[in-house]
Protein backbone atom coordinates (compact mmCIF):
# COMPACT_ATOMS: atom_id res chain seq x y z
CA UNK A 1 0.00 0.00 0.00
CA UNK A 2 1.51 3.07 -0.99
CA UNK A 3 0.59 6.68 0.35
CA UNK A 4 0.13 9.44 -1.31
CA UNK A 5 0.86 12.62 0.97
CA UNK A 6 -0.75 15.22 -1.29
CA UNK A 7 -4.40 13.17 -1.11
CA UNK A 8 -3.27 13.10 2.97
CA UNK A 9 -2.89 16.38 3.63
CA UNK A 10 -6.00 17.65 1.44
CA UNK A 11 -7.95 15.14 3.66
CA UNK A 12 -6.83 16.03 6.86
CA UNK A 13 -7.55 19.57 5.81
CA UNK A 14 -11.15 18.91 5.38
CA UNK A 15 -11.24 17.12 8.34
CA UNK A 16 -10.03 20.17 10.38
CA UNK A 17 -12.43 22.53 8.11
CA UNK A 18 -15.28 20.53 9.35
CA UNK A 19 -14.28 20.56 12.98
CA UNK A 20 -13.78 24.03 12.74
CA UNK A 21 -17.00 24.78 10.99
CA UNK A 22 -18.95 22.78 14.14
CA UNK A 23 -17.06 24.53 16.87
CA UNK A 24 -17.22 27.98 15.15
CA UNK A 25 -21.21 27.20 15.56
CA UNK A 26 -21.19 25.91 18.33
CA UNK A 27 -19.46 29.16 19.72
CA UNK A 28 -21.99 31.20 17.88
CA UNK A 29 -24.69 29.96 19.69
CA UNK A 30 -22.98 30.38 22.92
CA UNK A 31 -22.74 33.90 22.19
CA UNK A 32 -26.29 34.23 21.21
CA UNK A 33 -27.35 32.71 24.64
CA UNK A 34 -25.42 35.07 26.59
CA UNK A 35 -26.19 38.41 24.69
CA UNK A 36 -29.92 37.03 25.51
CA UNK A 37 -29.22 36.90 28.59
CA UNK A 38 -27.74 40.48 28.71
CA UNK A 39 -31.06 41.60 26.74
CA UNK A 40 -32.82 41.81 29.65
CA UNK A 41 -31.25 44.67 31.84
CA UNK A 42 -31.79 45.63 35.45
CA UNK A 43 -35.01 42.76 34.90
CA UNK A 44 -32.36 40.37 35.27
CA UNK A 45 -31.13 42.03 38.32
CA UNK A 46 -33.97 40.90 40.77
């Protein structure tokens, strides 16, 4: 079996693209939940 490291490294960087791509969203809609959260003002406060 012979490996080609051109078709390797392309793959692995999809691989890491996609990972990326799910955490980046995954941070996004952390953020979203805590500017909510900060929506509210002095509300939030009692």
């Amino acid at each position: 079996m012979e490996i080609d490291p051109d078709n390797l490294v392309i793959a692995g960087l999809e691989e890491a693209e996609e990972r990326n791509a799910a955490r980046q969203q995954e941070a996004d809609k952390k953020a979203e939940a805590i500017e909510a959260n900060d929506d509210c003002g002095d509300a939030c406060k009692i």
